[in-house]
C-alpha atoms as a PDB file:
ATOM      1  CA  UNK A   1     213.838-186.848  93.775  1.00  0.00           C
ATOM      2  CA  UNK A   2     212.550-183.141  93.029  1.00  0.00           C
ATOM      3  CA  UNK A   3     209.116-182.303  92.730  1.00  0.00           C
ATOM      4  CA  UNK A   4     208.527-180.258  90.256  1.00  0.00           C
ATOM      5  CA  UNK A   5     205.284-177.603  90.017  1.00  0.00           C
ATOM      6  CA  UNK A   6     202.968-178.662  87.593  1.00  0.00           C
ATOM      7  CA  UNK A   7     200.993-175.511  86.415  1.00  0.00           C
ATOM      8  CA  UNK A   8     198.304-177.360  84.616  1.00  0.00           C
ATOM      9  CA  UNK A   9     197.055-179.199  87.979  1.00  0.00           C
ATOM     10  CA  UNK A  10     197.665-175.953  90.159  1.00  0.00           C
ATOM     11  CA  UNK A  11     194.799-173.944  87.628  1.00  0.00           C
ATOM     12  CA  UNK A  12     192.577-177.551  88.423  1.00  0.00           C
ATOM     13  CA  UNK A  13     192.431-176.850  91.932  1.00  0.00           C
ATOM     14  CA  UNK A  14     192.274-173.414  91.717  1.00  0.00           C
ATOM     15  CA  UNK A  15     189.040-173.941  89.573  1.00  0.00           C
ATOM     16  CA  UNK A  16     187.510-176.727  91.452  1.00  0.00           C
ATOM     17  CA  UNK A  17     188.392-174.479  95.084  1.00  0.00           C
ATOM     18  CA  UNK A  18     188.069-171.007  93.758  1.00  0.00           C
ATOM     19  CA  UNK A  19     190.001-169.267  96.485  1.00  0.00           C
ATOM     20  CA  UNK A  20     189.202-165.954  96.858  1.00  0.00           C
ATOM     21  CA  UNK A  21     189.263-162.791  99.108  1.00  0.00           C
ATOM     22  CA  UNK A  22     186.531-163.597 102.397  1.00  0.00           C
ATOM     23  CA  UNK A  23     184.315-161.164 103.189  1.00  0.00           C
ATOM     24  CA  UNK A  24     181.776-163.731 104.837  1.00  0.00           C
ATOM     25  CA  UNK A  25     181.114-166.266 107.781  1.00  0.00           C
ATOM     26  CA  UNK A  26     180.292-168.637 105.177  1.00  0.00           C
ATOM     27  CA  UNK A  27     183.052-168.036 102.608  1.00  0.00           C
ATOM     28  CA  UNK A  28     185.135-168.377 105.816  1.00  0.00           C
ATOM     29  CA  UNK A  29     183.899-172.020 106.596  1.00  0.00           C
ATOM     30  CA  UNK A  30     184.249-173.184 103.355  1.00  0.00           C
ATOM     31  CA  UNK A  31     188.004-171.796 103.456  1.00  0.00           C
ATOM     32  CA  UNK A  32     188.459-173.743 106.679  1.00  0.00           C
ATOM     33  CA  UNK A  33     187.562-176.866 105.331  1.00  0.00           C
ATOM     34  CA  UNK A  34     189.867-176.267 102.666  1.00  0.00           C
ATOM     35  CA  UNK A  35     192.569-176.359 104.675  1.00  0.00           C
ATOM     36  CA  UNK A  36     190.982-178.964 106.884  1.00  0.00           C
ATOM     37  CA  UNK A  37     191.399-181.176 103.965  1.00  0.00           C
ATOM     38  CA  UNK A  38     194.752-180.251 103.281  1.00  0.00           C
ATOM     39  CA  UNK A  39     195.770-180.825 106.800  1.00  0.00           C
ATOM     40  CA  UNK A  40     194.951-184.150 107.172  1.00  0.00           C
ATOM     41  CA  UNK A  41     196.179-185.313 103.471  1.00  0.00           C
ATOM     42  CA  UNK A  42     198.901-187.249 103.161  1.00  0.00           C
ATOM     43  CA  UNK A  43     201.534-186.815 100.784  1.00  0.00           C
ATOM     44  CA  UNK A  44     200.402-183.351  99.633  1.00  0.00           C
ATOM     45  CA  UNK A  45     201.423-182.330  95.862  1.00  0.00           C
ATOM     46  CA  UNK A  46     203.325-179.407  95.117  1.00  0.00           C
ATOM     47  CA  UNK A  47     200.230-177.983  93.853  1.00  0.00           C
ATOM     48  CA  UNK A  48     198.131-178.752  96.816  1.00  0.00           C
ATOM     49  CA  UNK A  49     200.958-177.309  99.191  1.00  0.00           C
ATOM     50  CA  UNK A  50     200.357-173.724  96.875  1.00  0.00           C
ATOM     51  CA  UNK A  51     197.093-174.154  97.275  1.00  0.00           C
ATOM     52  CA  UNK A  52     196.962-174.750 101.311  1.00  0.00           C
ATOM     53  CA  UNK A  53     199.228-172.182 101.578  1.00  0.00           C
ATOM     54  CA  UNK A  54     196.914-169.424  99.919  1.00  0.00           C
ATOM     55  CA  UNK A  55     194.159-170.481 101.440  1.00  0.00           C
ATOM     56  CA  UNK A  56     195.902-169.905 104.757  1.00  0.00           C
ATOM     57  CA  UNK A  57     196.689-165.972 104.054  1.00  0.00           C
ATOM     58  CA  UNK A  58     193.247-165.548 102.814  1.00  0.00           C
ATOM     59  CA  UNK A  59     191.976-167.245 106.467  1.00  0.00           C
ATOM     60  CA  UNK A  60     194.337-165.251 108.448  1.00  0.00           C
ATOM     61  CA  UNK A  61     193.376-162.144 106.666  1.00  0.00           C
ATOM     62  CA  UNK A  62     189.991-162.765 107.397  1.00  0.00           C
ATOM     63  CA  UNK A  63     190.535-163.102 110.982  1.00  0.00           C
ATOM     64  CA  UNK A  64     192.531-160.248 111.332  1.00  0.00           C
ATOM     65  CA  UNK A  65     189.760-158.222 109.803  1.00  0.00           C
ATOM     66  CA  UNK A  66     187.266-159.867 112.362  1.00  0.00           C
ATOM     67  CA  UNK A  67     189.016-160.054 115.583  1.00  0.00           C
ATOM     68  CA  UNK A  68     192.217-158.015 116.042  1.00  0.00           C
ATOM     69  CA  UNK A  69     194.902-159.143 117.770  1.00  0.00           C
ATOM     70  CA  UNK A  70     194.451-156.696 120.427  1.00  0.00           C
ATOM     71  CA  UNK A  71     191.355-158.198 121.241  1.00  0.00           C
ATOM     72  CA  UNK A  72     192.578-161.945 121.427  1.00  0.00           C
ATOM     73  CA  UNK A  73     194.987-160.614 123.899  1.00  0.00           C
ATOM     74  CA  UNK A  74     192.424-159.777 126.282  1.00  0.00           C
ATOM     75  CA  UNK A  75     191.108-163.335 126.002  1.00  0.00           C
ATOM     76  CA  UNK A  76     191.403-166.271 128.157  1.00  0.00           C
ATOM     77  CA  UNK A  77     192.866-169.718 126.312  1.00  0.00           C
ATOM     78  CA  UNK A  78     189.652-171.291 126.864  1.00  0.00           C
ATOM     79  CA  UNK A  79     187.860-168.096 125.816  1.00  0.00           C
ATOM     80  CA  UNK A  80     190.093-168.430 122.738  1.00  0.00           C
ATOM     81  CA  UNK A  81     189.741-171.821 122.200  1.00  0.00           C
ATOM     82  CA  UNK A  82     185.768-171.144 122.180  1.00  0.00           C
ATOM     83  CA  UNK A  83     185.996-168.586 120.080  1.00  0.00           C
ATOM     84  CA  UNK A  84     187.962-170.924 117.142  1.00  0.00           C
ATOM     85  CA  UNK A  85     185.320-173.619 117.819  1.00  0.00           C
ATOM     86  CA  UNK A  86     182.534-171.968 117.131  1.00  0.00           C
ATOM     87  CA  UNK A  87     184.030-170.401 114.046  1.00  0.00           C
ATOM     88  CA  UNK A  88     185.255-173.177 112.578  1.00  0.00           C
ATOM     89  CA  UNK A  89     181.912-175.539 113.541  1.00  0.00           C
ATOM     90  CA  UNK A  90     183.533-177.985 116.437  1.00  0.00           C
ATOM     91  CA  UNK A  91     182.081-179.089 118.903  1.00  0.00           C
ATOM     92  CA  UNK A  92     183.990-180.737 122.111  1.00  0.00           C
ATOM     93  CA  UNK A  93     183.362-184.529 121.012  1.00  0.00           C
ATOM     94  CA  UNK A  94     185.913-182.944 117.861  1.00  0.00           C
ATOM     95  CA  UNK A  95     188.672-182.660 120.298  1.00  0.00           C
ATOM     96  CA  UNK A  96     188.442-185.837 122.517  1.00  0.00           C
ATOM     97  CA  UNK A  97     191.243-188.300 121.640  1.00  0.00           C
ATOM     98  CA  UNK A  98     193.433-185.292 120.105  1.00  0.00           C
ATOM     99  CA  UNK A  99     193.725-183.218 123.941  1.00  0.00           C
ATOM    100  CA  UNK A 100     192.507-186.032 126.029  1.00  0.00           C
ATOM    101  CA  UNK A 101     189.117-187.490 127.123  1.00  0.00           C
ATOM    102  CA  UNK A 102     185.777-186.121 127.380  1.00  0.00           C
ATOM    103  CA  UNK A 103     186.307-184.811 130.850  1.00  0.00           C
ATOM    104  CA  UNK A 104     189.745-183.759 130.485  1.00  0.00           C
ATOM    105  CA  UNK A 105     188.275-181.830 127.078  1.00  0.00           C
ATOM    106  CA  UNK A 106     184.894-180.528 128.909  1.00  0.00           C
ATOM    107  CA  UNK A 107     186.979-178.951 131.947  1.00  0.00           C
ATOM    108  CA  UNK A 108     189.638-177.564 129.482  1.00  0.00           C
ATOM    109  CA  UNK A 109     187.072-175.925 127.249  1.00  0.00           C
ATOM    110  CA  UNK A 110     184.963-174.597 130.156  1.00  0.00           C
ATOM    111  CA  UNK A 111     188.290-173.140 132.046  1.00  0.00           C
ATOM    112  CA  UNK A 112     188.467-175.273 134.807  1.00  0.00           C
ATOM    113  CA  UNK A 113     191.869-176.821 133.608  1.00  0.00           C
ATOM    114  CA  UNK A 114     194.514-174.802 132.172  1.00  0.00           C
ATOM    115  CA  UNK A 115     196.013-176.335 128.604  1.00  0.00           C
ATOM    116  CA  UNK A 116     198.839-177.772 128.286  1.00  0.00           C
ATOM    117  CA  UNK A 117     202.500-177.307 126.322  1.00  0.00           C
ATOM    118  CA  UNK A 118     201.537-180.094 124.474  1.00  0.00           C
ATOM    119  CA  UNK A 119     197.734-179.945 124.233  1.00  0.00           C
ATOM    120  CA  UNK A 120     198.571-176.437 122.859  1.00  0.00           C
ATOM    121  CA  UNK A 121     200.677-177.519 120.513  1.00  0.00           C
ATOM    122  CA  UNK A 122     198.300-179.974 119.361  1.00  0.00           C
ATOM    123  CA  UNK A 123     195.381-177.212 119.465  1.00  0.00           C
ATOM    124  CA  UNK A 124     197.049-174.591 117.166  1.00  0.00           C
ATOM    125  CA  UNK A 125     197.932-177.491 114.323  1.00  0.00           C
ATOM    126  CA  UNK A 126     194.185-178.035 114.495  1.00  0.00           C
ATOM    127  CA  UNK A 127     193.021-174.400 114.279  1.00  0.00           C
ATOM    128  CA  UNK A 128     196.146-173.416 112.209  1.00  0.00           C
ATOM    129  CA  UNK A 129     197.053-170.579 114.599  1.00  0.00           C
ATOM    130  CA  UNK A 130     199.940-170.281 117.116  1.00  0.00           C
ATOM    131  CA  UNK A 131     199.543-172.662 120.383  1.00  0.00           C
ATOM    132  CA  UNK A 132     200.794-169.657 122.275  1.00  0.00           C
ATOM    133  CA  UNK A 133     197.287-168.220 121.818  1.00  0.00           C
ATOM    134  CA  UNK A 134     196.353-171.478 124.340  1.00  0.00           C
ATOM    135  CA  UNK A 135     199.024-170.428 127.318  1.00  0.00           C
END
């Protein structure tokens, strides 16, 4: 079965979500929670697929404009993985159960345990970046 792209229920999203250009911290956090609740849908439409995808150029261009590359380079993975907590309003309780427990999260955040292939992985679906930024 083909899904086909509905036009009419694309311009409904677009008008209840209002994507646009972000120049802001806050127009940032509203995009991430966008595609928070894209993430985690099941079964996304067509529609809501177009839509996630936008609003992931419009996050990445943000952070591009905010923190070059050549300055995530110079950062640590748990430096990193600071840095995308803060901005996106988790806290370490966010990440227990999805890299391990409390202490394994607390000692990973803090540096004192490097991260994982596979907490990595799980990291950058979170954040929506690359999990080599975590290695």
């Amino acid at each position: 079965m083909t899904l086909t792209f509905n036009r009419d229920l694309y311009a409904l999203l677009l008008s209840k979500y209002q994507p646009k250009v972000i120049e802001t911290e806050q127009e940032y956090r509203q995009a991430l929670m966008v595609l928070e609740h894209f993430v985690f849908k099941k079964d996304r439409t067509p529609e809501e697929l177009a839509l996630y995808d936008l609003a992931v150029v419009l996050v990445k261009d943000y952070e591009s404009k905010i923190c070059p590359m050549d300055d995530w380079r110079s950062q640590s993975p748990s430096e990193m993985l600071q840095y995308l907590m803060e901005s996106s309003g988790r806290k370490q309780s966010d990440l227990v159960g999805i890299i391990g427990s409390s202490g394994i999260v607390s000692e990973v955040v803090n540096g004192k345990r490097s991260i994982s292939k596979s907490q990595a992985k799980k990291l950058g679906e979170l954040f929506q970046v690359s999990p080599s930024l975590f290695i």
